[in-house]
N, C-alpha and C. Protein backbone atom coordinates (compact mmCIF):
# COMPACT_ATOMS: atom_id res chain seq x y z
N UNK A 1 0.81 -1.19 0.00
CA UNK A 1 0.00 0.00 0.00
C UNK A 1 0.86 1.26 0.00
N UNK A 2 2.10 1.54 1.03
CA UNK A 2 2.68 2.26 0.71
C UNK A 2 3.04 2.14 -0.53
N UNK A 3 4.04 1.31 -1.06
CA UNK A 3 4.37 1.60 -2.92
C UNK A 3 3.61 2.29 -3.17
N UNK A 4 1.83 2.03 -3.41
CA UNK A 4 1.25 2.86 -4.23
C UNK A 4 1.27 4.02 -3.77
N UNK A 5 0.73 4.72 -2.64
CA UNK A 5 0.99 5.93 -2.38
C UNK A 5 2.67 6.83 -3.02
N UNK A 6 3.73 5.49 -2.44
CA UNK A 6 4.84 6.58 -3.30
C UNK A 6 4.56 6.89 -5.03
N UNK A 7 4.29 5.76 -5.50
CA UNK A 7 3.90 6.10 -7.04
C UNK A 7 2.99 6.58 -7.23
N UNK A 8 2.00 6.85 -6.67
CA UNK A 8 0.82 8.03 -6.66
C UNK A 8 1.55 9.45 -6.50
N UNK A 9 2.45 9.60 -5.66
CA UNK A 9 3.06 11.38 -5.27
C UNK A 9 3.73 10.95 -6.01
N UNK A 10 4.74 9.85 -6.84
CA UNK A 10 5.71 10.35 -7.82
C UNK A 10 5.16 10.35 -8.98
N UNK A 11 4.34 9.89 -9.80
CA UNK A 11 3.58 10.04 -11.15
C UNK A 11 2.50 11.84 -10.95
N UNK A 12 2.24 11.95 -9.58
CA UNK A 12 1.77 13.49 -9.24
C UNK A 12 2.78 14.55 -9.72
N UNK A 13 4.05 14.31 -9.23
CA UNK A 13 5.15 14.81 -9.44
C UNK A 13 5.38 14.94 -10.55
N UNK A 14 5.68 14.22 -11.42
CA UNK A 14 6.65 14.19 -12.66
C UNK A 14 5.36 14.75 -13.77
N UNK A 15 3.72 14.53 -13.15
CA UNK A 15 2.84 14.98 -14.38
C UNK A 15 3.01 16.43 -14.52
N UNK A 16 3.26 16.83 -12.61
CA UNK A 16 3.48 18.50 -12.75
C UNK A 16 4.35 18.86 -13.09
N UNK A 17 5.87 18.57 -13.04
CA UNK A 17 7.03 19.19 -13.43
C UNK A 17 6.98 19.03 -14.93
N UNK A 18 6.43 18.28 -15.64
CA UNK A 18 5.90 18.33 -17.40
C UNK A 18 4.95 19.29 -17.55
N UNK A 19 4.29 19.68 -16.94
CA UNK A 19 2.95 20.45 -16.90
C UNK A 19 3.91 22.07 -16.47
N UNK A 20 4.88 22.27 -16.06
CA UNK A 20 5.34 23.36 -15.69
C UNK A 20 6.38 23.91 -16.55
N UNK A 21 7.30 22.89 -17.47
CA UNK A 21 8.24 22.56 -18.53
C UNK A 21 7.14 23.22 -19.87
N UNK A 22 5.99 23.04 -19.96
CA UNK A 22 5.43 23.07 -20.81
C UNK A 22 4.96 24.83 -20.74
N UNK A 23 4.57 25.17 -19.30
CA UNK A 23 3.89 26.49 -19.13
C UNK A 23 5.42 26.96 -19.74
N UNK A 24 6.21 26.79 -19.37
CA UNK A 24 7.43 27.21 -19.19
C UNK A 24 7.70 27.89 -20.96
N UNK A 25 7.53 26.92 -21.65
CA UNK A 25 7.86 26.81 -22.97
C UNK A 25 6.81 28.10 -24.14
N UNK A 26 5.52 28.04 -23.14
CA UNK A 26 4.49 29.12 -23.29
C UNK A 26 3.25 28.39 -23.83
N UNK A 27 3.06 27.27 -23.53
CA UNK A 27 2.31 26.20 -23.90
C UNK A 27 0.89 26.80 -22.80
N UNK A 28 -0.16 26.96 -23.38
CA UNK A 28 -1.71 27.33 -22.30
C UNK A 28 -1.78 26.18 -21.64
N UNK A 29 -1.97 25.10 -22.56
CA UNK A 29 -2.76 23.92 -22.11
C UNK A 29 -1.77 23.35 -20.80
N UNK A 30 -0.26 23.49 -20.91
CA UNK A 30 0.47 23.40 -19.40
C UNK A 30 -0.04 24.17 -18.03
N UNK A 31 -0.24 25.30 -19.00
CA UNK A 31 -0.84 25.90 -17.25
C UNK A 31 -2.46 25.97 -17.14
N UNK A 32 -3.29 24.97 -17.95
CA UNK A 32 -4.13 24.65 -17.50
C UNK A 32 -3.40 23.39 -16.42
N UNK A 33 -3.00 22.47 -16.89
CA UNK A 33 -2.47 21.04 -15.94
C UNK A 33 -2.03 21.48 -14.91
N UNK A 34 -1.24 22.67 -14.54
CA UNK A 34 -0.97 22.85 -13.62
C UNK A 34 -2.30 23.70 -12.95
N UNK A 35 -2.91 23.90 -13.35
CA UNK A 35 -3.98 24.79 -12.44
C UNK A 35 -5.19 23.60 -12.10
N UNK A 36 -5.22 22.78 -13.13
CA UNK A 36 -5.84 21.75 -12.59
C UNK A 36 -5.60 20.63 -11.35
N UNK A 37 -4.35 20.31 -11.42
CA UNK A 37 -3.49 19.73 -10.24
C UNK A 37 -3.11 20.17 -8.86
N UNK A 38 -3.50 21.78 -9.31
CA UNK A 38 -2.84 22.24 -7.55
C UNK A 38 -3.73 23.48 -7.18
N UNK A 39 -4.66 23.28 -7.95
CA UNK A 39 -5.47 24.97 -7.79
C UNK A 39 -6.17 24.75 -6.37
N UNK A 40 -6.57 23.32 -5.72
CA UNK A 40 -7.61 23.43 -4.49
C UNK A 40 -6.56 23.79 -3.34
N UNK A 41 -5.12 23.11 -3.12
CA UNK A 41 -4.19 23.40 -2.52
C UNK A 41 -4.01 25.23 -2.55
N UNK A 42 -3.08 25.01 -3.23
CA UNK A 42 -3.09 26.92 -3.54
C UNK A 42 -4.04 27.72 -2.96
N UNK A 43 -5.06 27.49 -3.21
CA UNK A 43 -6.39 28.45 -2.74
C UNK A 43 -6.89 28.30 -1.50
N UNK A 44 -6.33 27.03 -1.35
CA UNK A 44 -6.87 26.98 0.54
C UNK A 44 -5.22 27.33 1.27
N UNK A 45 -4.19 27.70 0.68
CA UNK A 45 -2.97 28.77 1.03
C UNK A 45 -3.70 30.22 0.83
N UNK A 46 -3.90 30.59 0.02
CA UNK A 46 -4.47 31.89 -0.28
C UNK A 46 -5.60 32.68 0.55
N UNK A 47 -6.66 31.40 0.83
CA UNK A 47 -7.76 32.07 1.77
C UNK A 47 -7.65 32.03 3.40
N UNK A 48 -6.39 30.80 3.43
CA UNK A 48 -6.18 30.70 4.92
C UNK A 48 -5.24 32.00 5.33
N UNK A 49 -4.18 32.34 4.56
CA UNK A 49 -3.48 33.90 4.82
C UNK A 49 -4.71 34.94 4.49
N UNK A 50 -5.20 34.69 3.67
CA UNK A 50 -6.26 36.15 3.44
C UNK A 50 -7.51 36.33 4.04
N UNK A 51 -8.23 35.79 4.37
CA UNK A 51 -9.43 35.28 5.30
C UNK A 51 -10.42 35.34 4.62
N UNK A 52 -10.30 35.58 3.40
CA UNK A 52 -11.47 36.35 2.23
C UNK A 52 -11.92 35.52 1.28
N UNK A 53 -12.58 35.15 1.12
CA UNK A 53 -12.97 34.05 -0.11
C UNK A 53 -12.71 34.66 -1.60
N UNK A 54 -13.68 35.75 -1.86
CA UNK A 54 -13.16 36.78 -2.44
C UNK A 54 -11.81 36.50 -2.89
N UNK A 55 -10.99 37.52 -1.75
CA UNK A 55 -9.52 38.19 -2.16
C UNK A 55 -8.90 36.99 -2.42
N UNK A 56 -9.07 35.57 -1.77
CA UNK A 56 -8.33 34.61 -2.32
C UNK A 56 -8.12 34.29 -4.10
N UNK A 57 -9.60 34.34 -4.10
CA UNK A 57 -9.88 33.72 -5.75
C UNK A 57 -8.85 35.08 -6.49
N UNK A 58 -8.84 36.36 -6.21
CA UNK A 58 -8.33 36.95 -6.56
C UNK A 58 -6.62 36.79 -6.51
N UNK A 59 -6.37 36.38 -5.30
CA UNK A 59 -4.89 36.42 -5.52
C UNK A 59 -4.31 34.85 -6.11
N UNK A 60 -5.12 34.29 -5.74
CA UNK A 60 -5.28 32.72 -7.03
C UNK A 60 -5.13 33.34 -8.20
N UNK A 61 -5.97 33.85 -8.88
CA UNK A 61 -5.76 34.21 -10.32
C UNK A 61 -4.04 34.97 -10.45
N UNK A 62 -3.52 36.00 -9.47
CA UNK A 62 -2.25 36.54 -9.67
C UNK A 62 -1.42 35.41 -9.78
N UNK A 63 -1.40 34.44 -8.76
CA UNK A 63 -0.74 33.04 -8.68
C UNK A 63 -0.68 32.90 -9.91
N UNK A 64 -1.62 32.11 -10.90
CA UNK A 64 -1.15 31.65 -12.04
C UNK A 64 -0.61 32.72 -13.06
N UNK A 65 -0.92 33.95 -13.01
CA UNK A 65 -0.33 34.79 -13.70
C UNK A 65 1.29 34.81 -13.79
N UNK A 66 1.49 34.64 -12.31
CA UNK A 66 2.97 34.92 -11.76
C UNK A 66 3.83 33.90 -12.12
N UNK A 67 2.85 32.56 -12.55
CA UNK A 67 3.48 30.86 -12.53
C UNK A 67 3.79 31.18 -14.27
N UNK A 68 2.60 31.20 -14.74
CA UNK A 68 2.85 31.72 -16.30
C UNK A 68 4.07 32.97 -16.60
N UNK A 69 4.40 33.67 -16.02
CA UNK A 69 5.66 34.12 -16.07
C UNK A 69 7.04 34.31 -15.56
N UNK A 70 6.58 32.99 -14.49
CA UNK A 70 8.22 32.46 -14.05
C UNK A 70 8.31 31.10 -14.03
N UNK A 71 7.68 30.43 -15.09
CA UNK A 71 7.61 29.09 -15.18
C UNK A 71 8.97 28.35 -15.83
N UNK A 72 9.70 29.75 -16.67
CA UNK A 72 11.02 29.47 -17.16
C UNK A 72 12.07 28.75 -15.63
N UNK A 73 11.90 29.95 -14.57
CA UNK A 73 12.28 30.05 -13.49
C UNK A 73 12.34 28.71 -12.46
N UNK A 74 11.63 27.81 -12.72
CA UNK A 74 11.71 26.79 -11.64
C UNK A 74 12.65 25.95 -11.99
N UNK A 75 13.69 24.95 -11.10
CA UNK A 75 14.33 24.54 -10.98
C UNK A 75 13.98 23.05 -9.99
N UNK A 76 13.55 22.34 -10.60
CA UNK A 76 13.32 21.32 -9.96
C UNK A 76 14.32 20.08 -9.03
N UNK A 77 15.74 20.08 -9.27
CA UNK A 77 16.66 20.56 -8.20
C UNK A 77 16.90 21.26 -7.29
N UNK A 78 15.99 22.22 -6.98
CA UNK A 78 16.02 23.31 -5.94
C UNK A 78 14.99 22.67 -4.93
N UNK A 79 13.87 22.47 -4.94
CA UNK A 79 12.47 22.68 -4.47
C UNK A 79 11.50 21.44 -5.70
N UNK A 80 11.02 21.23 -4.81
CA UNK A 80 9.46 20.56 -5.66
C UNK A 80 8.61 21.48 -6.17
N UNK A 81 7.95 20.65 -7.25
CA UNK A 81 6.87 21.55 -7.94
C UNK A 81 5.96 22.24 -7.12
N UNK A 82 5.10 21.70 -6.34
CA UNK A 82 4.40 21.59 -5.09
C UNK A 82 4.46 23.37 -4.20
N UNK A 83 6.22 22.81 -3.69
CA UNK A 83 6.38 23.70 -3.15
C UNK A 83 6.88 25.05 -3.45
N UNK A 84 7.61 25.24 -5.16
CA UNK A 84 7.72 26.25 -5.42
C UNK A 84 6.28 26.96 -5.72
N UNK A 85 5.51 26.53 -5.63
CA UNK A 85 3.59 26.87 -6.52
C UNK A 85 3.59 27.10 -5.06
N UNK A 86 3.55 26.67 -4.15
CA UNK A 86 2.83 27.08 -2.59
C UNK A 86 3.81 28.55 -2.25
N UNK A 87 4.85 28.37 -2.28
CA UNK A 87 5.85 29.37 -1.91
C UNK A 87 5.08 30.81 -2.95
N UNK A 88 5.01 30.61 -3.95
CA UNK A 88 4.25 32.08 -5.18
C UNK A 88 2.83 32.34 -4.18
N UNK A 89 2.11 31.31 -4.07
CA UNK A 89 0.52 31.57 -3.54
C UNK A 89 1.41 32.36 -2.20
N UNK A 90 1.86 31.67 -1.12
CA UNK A 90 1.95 32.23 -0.04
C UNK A 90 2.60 33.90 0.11
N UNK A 91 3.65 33.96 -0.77
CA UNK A 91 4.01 35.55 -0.83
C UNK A 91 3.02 36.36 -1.53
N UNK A 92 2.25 36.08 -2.73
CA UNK A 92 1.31 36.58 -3.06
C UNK A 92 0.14 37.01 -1.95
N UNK A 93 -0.33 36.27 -1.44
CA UNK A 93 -1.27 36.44 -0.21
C UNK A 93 -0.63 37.04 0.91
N UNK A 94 0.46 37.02 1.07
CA UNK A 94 0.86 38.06 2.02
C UNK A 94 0.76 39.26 1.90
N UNK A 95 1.70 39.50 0.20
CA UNK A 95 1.83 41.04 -0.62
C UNK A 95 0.27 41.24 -0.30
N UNK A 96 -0.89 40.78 -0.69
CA UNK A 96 -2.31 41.21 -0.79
C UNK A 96 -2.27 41.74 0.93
N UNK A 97 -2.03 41.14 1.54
CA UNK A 97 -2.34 41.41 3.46
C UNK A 97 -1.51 42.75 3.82
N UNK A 98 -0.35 42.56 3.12
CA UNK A 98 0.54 44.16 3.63
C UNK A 98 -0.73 44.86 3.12
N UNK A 99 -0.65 44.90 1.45
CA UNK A 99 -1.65 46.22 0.79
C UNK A 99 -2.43 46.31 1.47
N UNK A 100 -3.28 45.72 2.07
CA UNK A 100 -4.78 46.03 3.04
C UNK A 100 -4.64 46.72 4.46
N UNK A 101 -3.11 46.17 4.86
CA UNK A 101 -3.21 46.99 5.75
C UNK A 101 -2.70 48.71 5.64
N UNK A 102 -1.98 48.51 4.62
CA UNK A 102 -1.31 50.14 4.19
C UNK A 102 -3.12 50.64 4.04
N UNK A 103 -3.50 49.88 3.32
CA UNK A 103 -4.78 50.66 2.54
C UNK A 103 -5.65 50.87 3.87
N UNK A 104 -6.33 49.97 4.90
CA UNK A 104 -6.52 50.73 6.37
C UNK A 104 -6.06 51.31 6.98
N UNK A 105 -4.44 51.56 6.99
CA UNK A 105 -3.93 52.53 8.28
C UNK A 105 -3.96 53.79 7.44
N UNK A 106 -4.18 54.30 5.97
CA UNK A 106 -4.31 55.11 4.91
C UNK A 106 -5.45 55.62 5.83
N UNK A 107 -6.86 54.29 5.35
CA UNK A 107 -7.88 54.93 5.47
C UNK A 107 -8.20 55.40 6.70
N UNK A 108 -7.31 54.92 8.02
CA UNK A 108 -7.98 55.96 9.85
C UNK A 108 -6.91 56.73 9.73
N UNK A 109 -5.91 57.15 8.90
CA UNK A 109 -5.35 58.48 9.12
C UNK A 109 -5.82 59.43 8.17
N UNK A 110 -6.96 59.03 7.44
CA UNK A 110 -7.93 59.87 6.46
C UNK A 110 -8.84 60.80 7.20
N UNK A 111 -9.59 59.26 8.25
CA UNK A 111 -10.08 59.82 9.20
C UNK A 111 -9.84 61.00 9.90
N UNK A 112 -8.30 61.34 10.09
CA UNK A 112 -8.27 62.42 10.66
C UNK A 112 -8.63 63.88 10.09
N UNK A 113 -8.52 63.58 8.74
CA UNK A 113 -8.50 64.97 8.34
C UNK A 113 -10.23 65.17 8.10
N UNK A 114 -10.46 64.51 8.17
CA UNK A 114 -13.05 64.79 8.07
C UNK A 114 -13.47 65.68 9.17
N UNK A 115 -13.89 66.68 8.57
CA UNK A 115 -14.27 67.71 9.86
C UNK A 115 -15.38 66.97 10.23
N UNK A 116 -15.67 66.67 11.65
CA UNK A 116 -16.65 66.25 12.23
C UNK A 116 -17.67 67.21 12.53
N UNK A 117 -19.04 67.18 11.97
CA UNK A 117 -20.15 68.90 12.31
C UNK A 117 -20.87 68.53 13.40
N UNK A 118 -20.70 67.49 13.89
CA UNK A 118 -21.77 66.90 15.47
C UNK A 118 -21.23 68.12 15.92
N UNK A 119 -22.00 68.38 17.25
CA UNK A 119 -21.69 69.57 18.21
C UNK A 119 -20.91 68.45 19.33
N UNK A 120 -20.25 69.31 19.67
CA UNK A 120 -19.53 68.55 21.03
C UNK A 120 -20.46 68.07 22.12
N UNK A 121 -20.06 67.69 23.11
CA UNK A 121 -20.76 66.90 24.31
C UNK A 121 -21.25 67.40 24.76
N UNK A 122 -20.48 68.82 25.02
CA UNK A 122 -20.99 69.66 26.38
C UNK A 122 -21.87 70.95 25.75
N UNK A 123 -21.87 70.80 24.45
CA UNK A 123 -22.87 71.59 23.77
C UNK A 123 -24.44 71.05 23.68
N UNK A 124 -24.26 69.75 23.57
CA UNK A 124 -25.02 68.82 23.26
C UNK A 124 -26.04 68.51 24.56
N UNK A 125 -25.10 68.72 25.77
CA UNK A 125 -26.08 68.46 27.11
C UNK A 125 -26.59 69.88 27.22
N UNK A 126 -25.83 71.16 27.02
CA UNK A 126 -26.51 72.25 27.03
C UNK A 126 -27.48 72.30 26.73
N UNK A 127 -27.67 72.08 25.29
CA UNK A 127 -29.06 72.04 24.52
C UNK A 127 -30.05 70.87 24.74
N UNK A 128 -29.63 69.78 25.61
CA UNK A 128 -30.60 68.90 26.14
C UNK A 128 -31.18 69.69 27.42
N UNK A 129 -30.61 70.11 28.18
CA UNK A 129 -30.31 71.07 29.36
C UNK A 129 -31.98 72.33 29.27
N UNK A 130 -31.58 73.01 28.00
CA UNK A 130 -32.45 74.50 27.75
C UNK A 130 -33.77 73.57 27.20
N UNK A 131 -33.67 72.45 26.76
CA UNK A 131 -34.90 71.91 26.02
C UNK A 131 -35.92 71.43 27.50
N UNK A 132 -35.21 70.55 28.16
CA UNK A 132 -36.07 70.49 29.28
C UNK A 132 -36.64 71.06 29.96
N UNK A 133 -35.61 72.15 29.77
CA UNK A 133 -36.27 73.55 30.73
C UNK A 133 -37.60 74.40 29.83
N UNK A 134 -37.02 74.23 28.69
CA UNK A 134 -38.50 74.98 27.79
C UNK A 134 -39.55 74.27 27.78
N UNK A 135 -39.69 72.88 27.89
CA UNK A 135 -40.74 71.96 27.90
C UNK A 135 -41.08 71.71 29.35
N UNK A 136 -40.56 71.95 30.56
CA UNK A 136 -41.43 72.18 31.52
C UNK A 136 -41.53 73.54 31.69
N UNK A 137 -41.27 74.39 31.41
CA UNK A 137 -42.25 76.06 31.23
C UNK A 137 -43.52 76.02 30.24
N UNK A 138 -43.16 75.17 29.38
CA UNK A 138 -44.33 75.13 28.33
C UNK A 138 -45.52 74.46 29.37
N UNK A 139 -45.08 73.11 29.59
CA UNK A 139 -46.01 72.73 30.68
C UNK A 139 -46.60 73.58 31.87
N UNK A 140 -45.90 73.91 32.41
CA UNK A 140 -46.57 75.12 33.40
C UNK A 140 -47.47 76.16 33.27
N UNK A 141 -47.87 76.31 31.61
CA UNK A 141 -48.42 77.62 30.94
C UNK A 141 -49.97 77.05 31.35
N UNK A 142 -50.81 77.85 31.41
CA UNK A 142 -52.45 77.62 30.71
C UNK A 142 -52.13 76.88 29.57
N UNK A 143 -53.06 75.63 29.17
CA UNK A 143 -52.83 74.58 28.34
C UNK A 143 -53.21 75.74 26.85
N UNK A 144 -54.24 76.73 26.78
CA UNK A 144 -54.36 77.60 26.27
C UNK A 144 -53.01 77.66 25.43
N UNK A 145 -52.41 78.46 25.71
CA UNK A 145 -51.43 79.40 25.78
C UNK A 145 -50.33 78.18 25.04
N UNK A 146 -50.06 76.96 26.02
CA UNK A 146 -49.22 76.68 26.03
C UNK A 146 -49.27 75.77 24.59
N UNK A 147 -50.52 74.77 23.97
CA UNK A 147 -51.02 74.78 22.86
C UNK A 147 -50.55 75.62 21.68
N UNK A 148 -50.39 76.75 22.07
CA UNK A 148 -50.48 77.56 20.83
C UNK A 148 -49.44 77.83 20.38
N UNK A 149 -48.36 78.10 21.64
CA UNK A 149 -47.17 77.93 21.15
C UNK A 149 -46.28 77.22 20.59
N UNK A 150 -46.75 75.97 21.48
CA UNK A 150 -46.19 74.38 20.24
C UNK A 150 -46.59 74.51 19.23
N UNK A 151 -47.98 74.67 18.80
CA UNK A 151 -48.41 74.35 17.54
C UNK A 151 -47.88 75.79 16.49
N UNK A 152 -47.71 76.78 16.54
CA UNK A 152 -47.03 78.13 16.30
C UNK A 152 -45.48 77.99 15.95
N UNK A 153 -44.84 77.95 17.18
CA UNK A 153 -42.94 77.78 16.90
C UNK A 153 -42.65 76.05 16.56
N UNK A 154 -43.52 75.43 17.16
CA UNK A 154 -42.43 74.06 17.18
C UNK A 154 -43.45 73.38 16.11
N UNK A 155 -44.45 73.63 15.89
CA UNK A 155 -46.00 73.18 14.56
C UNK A 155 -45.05 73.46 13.33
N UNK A 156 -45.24 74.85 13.53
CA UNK A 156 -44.96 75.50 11.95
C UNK A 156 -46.44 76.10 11.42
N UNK A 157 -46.87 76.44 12.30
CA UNK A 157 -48.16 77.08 11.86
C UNK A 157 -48.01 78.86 12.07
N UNK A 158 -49.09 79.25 10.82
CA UNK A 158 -48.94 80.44 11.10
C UNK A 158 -49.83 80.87 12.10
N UNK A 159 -50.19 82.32 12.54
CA UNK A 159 -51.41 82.64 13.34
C UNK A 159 -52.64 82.21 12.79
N UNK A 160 -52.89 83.16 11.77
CA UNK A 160 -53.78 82.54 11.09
C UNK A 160 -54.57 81.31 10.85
N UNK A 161 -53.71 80.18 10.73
CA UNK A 161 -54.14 79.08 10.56
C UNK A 161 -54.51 78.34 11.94
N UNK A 162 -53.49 78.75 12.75
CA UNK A 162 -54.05 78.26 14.35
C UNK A 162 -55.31 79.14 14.56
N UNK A 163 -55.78 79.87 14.27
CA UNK A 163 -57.33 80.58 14.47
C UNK A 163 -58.03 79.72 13.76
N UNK A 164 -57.49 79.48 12.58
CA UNK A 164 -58.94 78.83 11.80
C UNK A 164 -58.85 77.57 12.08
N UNK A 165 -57.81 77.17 12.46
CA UNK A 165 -58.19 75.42 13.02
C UNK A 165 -58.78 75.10 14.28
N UNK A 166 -58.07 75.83 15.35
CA UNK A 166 -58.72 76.12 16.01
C UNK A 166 -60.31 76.52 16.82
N UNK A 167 -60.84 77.51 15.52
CA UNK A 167 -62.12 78.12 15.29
C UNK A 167 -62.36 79.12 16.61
N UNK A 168 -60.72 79.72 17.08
CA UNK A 168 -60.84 81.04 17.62
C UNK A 168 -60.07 81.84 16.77
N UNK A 169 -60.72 83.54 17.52
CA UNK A 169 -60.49 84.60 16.68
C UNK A 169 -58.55 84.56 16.85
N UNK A 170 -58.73 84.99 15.65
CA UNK A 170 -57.59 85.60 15.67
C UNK A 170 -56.51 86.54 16.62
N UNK A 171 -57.49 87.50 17.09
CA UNK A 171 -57.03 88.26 18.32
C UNK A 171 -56.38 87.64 19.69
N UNK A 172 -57.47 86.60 19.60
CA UNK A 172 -57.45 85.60 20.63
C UNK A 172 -56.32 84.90 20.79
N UNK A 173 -55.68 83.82 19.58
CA UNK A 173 -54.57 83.31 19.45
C UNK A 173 -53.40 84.44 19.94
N UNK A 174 -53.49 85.40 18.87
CA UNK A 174 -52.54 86.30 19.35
C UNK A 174 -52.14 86.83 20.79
N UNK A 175 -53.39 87.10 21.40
CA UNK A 175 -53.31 87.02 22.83
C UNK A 175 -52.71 86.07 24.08
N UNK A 176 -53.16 85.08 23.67
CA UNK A 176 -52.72 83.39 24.47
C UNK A 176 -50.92 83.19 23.87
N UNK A 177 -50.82 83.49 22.98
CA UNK A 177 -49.44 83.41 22.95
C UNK A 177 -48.37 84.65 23.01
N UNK A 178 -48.80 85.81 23.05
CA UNK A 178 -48.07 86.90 23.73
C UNK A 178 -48.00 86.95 25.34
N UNK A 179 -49.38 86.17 26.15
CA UNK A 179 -48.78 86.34 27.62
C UNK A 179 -48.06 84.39 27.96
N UNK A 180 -48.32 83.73 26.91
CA UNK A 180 -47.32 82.51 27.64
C UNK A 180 -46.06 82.93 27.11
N UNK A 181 -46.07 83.80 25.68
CA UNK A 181 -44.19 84.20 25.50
C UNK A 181 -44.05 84.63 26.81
N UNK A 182 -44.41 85.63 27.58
CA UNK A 182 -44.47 86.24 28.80
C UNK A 182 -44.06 85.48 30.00
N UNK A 183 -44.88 84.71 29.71
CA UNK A 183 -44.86 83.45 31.08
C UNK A 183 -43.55 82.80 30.84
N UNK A 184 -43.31 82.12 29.59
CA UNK A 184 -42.36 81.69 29.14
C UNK A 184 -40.90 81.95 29.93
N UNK A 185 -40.93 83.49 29.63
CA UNK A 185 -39.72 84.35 29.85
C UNK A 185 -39.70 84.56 31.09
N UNK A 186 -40.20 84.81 31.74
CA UNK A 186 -40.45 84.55 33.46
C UNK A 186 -39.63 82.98 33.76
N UNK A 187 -40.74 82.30 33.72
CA UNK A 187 -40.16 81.01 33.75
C UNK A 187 -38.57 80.67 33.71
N UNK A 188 -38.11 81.11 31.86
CA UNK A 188 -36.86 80.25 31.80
C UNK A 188 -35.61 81.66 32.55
N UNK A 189 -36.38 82.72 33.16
CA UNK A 189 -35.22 83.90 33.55
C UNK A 189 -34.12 84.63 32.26
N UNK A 190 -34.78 84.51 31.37
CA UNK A 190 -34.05 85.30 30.37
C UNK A 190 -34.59 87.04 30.31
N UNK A 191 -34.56 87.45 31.55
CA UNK A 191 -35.40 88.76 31.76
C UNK A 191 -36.23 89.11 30.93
């Protein structure tokens, strides 16, 4: 059983180092054989450094690009087929991991330069601060009064229209909300 396993990895062997002789020579159909023989390997190098399913298939495709133009380059005295093809995937997928990170530490020192228009914190409780305070003065008014002014400043209604929806005079509105402005201003101490 072993035998066969060795002649299984050595007939693996010798189909790829023909299959790489051939890319080598500029032959397609070689670096199909070789992409057929080692592409599931390779790519599970590629996605295990890259974490990306995606960016793998992507740096897979550079892989054979890179194999198709250094296929002159292998030396099968040096290294196995195997492992010179794992060695291209693995620096490839690295080169991809530097770029991503240049390209994030790019993008939060981008960050710095975005004017932020939120109001600060302590602006922010201010104006939570004056709102509470205007909405319990509002509350405190004659419901009258105090009606009219919501529906007026914070509505968007004109006088007018608060009379006629209403179905009081005009004078009237005007009245109810000149003494809660009044009250108002009492209330929040803005003399």
């Amino acid at each position: 059983m072993a035998r066969t396993v060795d002649n299984n990895a050595h007939n693996a062997r010798v189909r790829l180092v023909s299959a790489l002789h051939r890319t080598a020579a500029g032959d397609r159909s070689g670096l199909r054989h070789v992409y057929d023989l080692t592409s599931a390997k390779l790519f599970g190098i590629c996605l295990r450094i890259s974490g990306d399913r995606e960016a793998a298939e992507d740096i897979l495709q550079d892989v054979y690009v890179k194999v198709w133009r250094r296929a002159a380059s292998f030396d099968e005295g040096l290294a196995s087929p195997i492992s010179w093809l794992a060695m291209i995937a693995r620096n490839a997928a690295i080169d991809w991991r530097r770029t991503q990170a240049r390209h994030d530490a790019a993008g939060e020192d981008a960050l710095d330069t975005v004017a932020d228009d939120a109001p600060l914190a302590d602006a922010t409780i201010q104006q939570d601060e004056a709102q509470r305070r205007l909405l319990t003065c509002l509350d405190g008014l004659d419901i009258r009064q105090s009606d009219a002014i919501r529906r007026t400043f914070l509505g968007g209604l004109t006088y007018q229209e608060l009379a006629e929806r209403m179905g009081t005079p005009l004078g009237t509105i005007k009245s109810w909300i000149r003494r809660g402005m009044q009250g108002l201003k009492e209330c929040l101490g803005d003399g």
